[in-house]
Protein backbone atom coordinates (compact mmCIF):
# COMPACT_ATOMS: atom_id res chain seq x y z
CA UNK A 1 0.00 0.00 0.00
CA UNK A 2 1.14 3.48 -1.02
CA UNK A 3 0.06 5.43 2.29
CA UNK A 4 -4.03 5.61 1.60
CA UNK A 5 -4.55 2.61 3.45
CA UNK A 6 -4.55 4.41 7.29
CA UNK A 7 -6.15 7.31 5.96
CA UNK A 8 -9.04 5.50 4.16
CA UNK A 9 -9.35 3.65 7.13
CA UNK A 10 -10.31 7.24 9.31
CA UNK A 11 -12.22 8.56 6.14
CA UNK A 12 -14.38 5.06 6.57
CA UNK A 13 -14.61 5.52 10.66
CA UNK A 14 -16.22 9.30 10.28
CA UNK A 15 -18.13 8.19 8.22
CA UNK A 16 -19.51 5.08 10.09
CA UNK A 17 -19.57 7.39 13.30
CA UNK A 18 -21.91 9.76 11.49
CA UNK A 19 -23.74 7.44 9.03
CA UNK A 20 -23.91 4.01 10.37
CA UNK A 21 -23.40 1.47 7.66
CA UNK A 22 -26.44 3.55 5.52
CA UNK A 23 -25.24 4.44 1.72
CA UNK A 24 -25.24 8.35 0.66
CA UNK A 25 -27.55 9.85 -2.08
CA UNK A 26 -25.64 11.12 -5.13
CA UNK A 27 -25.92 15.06 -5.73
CA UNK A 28 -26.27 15.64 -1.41
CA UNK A 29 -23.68 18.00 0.24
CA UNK A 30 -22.51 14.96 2.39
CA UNK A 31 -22.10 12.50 -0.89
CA UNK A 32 -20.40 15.41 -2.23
CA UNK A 33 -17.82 15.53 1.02
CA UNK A 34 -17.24 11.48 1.19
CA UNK A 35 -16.48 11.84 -2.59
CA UNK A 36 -13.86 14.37 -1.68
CA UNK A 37 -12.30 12.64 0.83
CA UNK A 38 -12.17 9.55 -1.08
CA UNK A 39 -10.28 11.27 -4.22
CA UNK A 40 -7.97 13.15 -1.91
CA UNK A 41 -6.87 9.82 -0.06
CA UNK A 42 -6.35 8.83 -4.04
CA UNK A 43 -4.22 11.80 -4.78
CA UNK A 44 -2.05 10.94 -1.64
CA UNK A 45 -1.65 7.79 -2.89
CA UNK A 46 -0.45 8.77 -5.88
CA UNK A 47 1.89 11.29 -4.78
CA UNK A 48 3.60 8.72 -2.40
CA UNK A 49 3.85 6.22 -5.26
CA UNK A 50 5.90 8.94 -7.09
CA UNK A 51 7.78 9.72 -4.01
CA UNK A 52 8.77 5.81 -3.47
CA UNK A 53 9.25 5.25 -7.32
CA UNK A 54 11.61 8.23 -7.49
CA UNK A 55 13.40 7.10 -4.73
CA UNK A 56 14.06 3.61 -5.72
CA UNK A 57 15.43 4.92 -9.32
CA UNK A 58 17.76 7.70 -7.05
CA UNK A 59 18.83 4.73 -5.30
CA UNK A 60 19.75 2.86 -8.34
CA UNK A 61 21.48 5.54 -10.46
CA UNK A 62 20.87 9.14 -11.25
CA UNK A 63 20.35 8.65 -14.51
CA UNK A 64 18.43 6.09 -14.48
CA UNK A 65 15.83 8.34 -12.27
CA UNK A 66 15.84 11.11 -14.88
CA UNK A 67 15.39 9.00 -18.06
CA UNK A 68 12.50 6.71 -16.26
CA UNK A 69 9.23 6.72 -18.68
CA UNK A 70 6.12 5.73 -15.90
CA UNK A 71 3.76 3.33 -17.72
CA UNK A 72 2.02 2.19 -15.18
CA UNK A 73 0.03 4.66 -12.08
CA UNK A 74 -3.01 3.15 -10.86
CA UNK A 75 -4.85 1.64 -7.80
CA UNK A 76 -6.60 -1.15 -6.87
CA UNK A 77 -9.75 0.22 -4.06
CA UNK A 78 -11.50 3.17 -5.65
CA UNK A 79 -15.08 4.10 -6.69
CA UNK A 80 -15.98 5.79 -10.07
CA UNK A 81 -18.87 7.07 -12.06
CA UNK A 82 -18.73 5.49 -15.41
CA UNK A 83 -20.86 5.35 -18.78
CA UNK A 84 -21.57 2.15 -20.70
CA UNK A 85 -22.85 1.26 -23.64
CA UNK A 86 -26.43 1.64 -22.76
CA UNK A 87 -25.78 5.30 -22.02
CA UNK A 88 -26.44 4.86 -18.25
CA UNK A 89 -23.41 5.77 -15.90
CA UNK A 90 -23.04 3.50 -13.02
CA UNK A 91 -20.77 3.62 -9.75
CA UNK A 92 -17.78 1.32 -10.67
CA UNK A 93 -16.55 0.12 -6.63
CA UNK A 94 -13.48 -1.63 -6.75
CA UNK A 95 -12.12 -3.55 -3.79
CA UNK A 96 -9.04 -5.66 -4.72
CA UNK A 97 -9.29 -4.50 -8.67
CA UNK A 98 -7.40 -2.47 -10.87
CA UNK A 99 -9.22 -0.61 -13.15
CA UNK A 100 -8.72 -1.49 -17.20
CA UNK A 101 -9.69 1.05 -19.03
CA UNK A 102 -6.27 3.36 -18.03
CA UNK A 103 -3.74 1.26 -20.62
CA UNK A 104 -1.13 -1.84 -18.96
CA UNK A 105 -1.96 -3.13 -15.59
CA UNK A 106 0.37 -5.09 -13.79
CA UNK A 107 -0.71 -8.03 -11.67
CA UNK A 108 1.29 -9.21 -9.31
CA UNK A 109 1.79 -12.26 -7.64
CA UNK A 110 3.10 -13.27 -4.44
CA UNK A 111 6.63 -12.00 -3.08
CA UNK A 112 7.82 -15.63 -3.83
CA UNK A 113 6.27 -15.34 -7.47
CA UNK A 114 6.62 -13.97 -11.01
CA UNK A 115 4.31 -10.84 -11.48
CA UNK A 116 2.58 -10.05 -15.01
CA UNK A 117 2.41 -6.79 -17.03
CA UNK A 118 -0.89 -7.51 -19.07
CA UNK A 119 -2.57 -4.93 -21.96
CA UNK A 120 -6.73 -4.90 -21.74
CA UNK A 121 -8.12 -6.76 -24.50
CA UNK A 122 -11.45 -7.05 -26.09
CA UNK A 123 -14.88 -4.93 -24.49
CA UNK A 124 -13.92 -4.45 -21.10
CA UNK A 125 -17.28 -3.44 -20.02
CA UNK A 126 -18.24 -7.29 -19.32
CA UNK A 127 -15.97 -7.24 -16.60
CA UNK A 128 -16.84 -3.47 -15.81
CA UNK A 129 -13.64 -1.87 -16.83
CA UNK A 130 -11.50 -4.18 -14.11
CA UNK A 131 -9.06 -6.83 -13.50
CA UNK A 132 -7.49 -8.72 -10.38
CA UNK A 133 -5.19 -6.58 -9.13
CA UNK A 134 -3.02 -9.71 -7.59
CA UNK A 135 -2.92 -13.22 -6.58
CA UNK A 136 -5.78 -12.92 -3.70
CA UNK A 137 -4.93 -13.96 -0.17
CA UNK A 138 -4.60 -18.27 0.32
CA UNK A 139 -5.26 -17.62 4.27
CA UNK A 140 -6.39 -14.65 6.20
CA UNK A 141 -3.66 -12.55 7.70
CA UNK A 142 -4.34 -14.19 11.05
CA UNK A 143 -4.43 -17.74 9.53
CA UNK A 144 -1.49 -17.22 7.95
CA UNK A 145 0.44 -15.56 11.15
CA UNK A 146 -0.39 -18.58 13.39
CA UNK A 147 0.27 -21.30 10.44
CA UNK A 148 3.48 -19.64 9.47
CA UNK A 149 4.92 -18.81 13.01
CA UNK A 150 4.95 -21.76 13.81
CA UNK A 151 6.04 -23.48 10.76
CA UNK A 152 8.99 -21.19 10.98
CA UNK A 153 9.79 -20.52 14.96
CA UNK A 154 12.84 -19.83 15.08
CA UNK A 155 15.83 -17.76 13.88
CA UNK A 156 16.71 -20.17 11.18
CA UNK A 157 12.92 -20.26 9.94
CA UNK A 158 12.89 -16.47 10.41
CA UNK A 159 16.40 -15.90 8.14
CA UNK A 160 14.77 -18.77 5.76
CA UNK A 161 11.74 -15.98 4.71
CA UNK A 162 14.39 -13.74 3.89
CA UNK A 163 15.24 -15.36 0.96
CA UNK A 164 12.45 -16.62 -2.07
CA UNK A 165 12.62 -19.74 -3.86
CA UNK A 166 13.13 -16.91 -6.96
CA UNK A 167 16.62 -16.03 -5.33
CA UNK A 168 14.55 -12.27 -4.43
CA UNK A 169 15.79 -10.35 -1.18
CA UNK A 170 12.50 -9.59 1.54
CA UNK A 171 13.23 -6.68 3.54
CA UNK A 172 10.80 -6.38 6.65
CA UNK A 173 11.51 -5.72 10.60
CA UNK A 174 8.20 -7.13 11.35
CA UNK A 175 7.86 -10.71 12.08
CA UNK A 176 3.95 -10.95 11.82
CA UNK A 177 4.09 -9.37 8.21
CA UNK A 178 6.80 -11.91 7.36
CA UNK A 179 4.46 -15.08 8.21
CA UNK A 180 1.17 -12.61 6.85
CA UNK A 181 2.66 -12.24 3.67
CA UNK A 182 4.20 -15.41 3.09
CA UNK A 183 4.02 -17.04 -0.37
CA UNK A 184 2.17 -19.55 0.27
CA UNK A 185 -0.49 -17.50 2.05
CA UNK A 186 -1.77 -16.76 -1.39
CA UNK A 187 -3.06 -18.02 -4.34
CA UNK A 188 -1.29 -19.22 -7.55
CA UNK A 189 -0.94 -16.19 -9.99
CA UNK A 190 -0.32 -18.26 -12.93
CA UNK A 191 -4.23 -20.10 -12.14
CA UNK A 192 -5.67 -15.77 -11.79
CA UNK A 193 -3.78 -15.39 -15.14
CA UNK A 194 -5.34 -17.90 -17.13
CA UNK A 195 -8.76 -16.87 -15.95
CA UNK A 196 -7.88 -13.77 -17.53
CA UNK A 197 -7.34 -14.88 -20.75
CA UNK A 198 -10.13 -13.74 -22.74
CA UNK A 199 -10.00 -9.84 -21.42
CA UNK A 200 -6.31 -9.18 -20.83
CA UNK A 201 -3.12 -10.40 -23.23
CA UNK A 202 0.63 -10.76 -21.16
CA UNK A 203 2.95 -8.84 -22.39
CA UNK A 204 5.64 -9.21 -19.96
CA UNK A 205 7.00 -11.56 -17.04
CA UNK A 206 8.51 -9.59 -13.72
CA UNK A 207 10.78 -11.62 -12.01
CA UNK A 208 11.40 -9.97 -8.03
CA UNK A 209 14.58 -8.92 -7.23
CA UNK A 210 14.17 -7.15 -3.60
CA UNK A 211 10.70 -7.35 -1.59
CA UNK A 212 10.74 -4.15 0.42
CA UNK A 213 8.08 -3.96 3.63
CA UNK A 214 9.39 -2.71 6.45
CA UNK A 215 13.09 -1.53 7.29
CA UNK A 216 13.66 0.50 10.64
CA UNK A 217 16.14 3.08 10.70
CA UNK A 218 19.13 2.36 13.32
């Protein structure tokens, strides 16, 4: 997550603390304010994926950060008025899906997996303008932080989730997002790929090199 994850999370509570679970009527002043705050926690996503991007390409080389082309900026939990072929526009809510309709998308899979770079194909309005945006969760985070800690107690099963069968690096200081976030907490990507087949065409295969979580400063 890019940073919008803590503040959707308060931009959901007020609203649950004045609204209950009850849905807002389009056009009202306080549809109007939700809609804000839900395209300004967008924009601050978006700003801290060019912050970390930039960043990573500083890291790497200097020119390598003023040459970079971006071909891919979008998100995967939004909602969106759009038009379809009927003429009607209808709220688009995505909740684990990236929208298709904005060029390549890539789809990742696990840290311990390849990811995909895939182009839209055919009328994407059958599977309202989205794809998967990833692999999907195996085991709930809690599932997967009992399973996991103890499958790998230890420091030798700690050091071992380091490491990926791909050869990749994992950098994260916290323990329960190690076991969370294992590989096999999650799905096959290659099985969410083929599923895919008839609205999205591959177009390249990411291979991870370093799997960057968390990393406190001494």
């Amino acid at each position: 997550h890019s940073g919008s994850r803590g503040l959707g999370q308060s931009i959901l509570d007020a609203h649950i603390q004045q609204h209950g679970d009850k849905g807002l009527i389009e056009g009202t002043p306080e549809c109007s304010a939700y809609l804000s705050h839900h395209n300004n926690a967008q924009e601050w996503a978006r700003q801290n994926r060019e912050i970390i991007c930039r960043r990573v390409l500083e890291a790497l080389s200097a020119s390598s950060a003023e040459s970079a082309a971006k071909i891919v900026d979008i998100w995967h939990n939004n909602a969106e008025k759009k038009v379809f072929a009927d003429g009607y526009a209808r709220w688009v809510h995505r909740k684990g899906a990236a929208p298709s309709d904005r060029g390549p998308v890539v789809i990742p899979g696990s840290r311990g997996a390849r990811s995909y770079l895939v182009v839209p194909t055919g009328d994407q309005e059958r599977n309202a303008y989205s794809l998967a945006h990833g692999a999907g969760r195996r085991l709930p985070r809690a599932k997967a932080r009992s399973r996991f800690g103890e499958q790998y107690k230890g420091a030798n099963g700690m050091e071992s989730l380091r490491t990926t069968a791909l050869g990749s690096a994992v950098v994260c200081d916290d323990k329960d997002l190690l076991f969370e976030e294992a590989p096999d907490a999650y799905k096959g990507i290659e099985d969410v790929i083929y599923d895919l087949r008839e609205v999205a065409k591959v177009v390249a295969i990411l291979r991870p090199v370093v799997t960057y979580k968390l990393g406190r400063l001494e």
